[in-house]
N, C-alpha and C. Protein backbone atom coordinates (compact mmCIF):
# COMPACT_ATOMS: atom_id res chain seq x y z
N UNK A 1 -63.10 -18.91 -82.99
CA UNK A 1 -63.57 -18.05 -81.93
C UNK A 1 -64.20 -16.81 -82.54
N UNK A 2 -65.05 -15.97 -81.89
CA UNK A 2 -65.65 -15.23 -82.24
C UNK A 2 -65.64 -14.14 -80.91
N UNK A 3 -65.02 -12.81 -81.75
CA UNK A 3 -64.74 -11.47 -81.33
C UNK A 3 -65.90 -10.98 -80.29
N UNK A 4 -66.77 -10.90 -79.55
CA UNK A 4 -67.56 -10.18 -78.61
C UNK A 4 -67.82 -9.16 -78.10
N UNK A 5 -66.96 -8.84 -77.54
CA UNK A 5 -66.41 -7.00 -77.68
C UNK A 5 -65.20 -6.34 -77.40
N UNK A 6 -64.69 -5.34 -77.15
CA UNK A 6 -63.34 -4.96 -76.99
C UNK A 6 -63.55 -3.40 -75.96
N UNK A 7 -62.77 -3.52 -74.57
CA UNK A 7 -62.89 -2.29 -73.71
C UNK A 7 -61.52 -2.25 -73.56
N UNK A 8 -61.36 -0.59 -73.41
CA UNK A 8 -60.34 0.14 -72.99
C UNK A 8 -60.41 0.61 -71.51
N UNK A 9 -59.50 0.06 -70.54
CA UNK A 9 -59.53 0.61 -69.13
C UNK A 9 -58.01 0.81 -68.76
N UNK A 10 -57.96 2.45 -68.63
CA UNK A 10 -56.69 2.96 -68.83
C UNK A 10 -55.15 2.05 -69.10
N UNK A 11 -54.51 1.18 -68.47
CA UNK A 11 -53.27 1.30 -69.85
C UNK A 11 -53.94 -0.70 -70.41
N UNK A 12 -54.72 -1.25 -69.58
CA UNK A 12 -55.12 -2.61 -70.18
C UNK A 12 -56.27 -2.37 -71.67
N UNK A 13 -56.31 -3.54 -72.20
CA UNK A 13 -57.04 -3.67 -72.92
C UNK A 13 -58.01 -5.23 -72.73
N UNK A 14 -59.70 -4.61 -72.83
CA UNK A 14 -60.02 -6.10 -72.49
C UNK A 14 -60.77 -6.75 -73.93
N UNK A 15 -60.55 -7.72 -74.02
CA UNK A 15 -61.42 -8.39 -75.31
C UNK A 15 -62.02 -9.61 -74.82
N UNK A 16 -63.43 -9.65 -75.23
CA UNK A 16 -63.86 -10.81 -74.95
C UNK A 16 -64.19 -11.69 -75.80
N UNK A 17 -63.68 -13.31 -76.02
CA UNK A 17 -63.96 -13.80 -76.79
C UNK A 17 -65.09 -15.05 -76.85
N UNK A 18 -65.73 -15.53 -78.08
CA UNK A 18 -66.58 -17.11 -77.39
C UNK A 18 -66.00 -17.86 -78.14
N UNK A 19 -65.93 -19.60 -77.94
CA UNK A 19 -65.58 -20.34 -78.58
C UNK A 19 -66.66 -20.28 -79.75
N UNK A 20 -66.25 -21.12 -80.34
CA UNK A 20 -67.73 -21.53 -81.88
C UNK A 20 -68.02 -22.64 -81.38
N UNK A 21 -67.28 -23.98 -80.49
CA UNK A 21 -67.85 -24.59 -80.25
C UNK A 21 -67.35 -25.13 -78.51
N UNK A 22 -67.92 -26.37 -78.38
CA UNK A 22 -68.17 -26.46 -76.86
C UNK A 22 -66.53 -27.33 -77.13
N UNK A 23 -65.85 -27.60 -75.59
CA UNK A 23 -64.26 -28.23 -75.38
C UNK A 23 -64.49 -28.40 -73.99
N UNK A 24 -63.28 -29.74 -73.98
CA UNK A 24 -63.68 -30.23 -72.63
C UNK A 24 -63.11 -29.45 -71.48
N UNK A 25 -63.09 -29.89 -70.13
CA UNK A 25 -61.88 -29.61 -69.26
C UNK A 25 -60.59 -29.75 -69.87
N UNK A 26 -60.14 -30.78 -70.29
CA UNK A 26 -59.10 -31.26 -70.43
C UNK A 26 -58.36 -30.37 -71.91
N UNK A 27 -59.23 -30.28 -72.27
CA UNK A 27 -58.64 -29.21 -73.85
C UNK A 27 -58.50 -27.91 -73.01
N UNK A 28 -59.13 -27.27 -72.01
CA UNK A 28 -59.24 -26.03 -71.03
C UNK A 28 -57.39 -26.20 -70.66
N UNK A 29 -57.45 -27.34 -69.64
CA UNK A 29 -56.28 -27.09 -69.19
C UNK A 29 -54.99 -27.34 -70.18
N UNK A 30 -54.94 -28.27 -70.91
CA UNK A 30 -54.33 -27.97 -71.68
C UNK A 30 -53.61 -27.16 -72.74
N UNK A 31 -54.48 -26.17 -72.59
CA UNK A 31 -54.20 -24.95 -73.35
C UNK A 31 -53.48 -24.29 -72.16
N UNK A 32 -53.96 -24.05 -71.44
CA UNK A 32 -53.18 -23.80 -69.96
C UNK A 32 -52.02 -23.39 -70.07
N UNK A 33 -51.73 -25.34 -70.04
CA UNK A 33 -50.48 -26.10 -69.75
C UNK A 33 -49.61 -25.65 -71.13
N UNK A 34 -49.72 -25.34 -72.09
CA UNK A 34 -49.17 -24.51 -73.06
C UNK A 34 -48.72 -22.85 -72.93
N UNK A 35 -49.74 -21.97 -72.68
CA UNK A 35 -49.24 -20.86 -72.37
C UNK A 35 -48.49 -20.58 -70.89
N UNK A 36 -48.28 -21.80 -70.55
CA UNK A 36 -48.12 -21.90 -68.67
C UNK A 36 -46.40 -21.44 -69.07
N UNK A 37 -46.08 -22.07 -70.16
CA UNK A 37 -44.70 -22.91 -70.61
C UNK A 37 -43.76 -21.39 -70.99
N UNK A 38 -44.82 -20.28 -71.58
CA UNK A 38 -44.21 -18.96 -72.52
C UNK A 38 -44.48 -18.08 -71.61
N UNK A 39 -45.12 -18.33 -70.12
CA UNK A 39 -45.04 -16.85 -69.32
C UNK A 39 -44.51 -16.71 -68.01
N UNK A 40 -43.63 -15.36 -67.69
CA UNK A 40 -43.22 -15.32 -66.88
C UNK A 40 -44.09 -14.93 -65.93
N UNK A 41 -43.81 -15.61 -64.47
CA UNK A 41 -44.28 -15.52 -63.26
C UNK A 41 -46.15 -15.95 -63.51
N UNK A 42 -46.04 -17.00 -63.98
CA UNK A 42 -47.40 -17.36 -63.98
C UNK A 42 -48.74 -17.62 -62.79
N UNK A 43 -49.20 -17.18 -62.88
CA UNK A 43 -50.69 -17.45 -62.00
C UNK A 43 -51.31 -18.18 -62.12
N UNK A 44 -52.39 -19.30 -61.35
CA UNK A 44 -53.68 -20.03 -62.34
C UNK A 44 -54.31 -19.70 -61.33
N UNK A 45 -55.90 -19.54 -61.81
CA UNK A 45 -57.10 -19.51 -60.51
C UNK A 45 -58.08 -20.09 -61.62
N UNK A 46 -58.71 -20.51 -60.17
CA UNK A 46 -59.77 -21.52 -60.65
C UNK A 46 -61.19 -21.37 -59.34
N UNK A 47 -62.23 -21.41 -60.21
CA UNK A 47 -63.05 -21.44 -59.33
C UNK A 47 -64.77 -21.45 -60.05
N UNK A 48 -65.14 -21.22 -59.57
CA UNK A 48 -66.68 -21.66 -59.81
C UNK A 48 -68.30 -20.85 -58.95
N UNK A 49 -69.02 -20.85 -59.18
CA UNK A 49 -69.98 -20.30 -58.17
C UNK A 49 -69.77 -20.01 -56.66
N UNK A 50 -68.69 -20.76 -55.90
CA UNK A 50 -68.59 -20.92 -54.82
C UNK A 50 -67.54 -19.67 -54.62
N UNK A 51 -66.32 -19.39 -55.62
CA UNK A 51 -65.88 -18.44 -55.50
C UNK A 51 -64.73 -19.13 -56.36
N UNK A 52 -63.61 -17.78 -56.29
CA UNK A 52 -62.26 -18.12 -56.61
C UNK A 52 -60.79 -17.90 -56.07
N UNK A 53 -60.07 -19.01 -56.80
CA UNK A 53 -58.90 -19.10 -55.53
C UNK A 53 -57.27 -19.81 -56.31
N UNK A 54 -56.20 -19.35 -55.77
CA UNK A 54 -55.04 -19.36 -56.70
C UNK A 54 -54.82 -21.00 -56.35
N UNK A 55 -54.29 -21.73 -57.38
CA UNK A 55 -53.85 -23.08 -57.66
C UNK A 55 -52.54 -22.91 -57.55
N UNK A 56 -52.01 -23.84 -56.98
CA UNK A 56 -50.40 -24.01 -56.54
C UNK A 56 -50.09 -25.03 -57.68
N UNK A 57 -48.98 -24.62 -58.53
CA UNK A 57 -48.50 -25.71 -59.59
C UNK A 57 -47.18 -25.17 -60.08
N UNK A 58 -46.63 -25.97 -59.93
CA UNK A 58 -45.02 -25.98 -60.08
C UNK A 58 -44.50 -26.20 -61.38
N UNK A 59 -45.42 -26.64 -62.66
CA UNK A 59 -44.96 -26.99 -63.88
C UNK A 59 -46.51 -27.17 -64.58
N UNK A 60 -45.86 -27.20 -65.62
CA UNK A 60 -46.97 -27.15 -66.93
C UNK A 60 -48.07 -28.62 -66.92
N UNK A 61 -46.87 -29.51 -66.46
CA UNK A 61 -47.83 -30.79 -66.48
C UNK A 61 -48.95 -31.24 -65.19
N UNK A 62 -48.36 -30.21 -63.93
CA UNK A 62 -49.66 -30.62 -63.24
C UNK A 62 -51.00 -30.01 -63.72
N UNK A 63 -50.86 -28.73 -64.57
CA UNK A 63 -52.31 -27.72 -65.37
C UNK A 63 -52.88 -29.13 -65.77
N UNK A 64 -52.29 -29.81 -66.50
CA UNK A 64 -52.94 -31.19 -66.99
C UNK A 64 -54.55 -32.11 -66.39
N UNK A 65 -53.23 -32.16 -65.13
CA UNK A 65 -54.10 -33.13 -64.57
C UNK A 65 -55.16 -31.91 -63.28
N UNK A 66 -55.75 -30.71 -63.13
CA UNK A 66 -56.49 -30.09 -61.97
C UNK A 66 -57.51 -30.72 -62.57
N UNK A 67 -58.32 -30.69 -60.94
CA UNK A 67 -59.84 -31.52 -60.97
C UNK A 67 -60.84 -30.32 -61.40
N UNK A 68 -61.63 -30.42 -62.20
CA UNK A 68 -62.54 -29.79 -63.08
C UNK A 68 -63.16 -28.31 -61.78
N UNK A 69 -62.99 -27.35 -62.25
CA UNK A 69 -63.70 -26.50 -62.06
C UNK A 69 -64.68 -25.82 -63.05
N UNK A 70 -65.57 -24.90 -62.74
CA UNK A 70 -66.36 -23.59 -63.37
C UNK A 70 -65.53 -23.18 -64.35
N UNK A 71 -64.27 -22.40 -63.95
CA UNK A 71 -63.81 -21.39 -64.97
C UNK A 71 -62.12 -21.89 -64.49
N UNK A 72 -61.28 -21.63 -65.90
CA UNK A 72 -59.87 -21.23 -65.00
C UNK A 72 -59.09 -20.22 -65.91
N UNK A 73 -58.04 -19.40 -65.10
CA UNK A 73 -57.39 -17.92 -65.74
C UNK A 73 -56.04 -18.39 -65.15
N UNK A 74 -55.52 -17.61 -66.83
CA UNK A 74 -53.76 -18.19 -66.53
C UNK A 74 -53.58 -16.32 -66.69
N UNK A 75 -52.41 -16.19 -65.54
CA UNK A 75 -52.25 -14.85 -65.98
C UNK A 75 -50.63 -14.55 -65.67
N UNK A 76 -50.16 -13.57 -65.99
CA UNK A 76 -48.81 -13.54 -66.05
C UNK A 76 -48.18 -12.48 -67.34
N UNK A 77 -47.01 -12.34 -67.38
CA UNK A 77 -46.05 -11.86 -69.07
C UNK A 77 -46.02 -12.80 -69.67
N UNK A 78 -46.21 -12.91 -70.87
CA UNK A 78 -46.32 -12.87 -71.95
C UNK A 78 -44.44 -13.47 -72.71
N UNK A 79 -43.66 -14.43 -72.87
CA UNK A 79 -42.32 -14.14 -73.09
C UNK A 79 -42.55 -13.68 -74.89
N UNK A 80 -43.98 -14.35 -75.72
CA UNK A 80 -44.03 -13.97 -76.94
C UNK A 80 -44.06 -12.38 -77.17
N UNK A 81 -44.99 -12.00 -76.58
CA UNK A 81 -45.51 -10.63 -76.96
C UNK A 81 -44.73 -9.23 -75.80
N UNK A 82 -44.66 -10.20 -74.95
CA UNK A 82 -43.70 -9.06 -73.81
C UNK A 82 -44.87 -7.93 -73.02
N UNK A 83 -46.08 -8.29 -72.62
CA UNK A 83 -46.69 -7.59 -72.30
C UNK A 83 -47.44 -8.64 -71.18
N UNK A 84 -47.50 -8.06 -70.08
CA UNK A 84 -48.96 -8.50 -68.58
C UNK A 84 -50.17 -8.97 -69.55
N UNK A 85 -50.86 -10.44 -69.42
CA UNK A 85 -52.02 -10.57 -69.96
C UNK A 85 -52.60 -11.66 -69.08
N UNK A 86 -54.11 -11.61 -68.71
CA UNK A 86 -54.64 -12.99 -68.84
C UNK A 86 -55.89 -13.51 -69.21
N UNK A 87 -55.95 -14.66 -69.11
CA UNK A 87 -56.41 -15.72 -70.18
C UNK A 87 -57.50 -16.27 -69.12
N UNK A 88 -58.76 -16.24 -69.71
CA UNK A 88 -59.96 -17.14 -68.78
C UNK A 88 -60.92 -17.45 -69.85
């Protein structure tokens, strides 16, 4: 991955990153379905041109299987690092 830029907005921090290369849906959610597993009170949204909207999922393994959207953001604490973050 490759660094993009980095903003400060009072107590968050934002960084943006790009892949180096292209990954499917399924590597998307999967990664998901991994950090789904280490955070408390997790979120997912998903959405696309049309807009965006919270996904109801009860465990790591339905992140697996969601039907392909635009974009998706896991957000929530952190149990590694102990800090509010999320992930799109």
């Amino acid at each position: 991955m490759k660094l993009m830029g980095v903003e400060k907005d009072g107590n968050w921090l934002y960084s943006e990153w790009k892949l180096t290369y292209r990954v499917g849906w399924g590597h998307i959610c999967s990664a998901a379905s991994l950090i789904y597993q280490y955070t408390t009170d997790p979120e997912i949204l998903a959405g696309d041109a049309n807009g965006e909207r919270e996904v109801a999922v009860d465990d790591a393994e339905q992140i697996r299987s969601l039907d392909e959207y635009g974009y998706l953001v896991i957000r929530g604490t952190s149990e590694m690092i102990g800090v509010p973050l999320s992930i799109g």
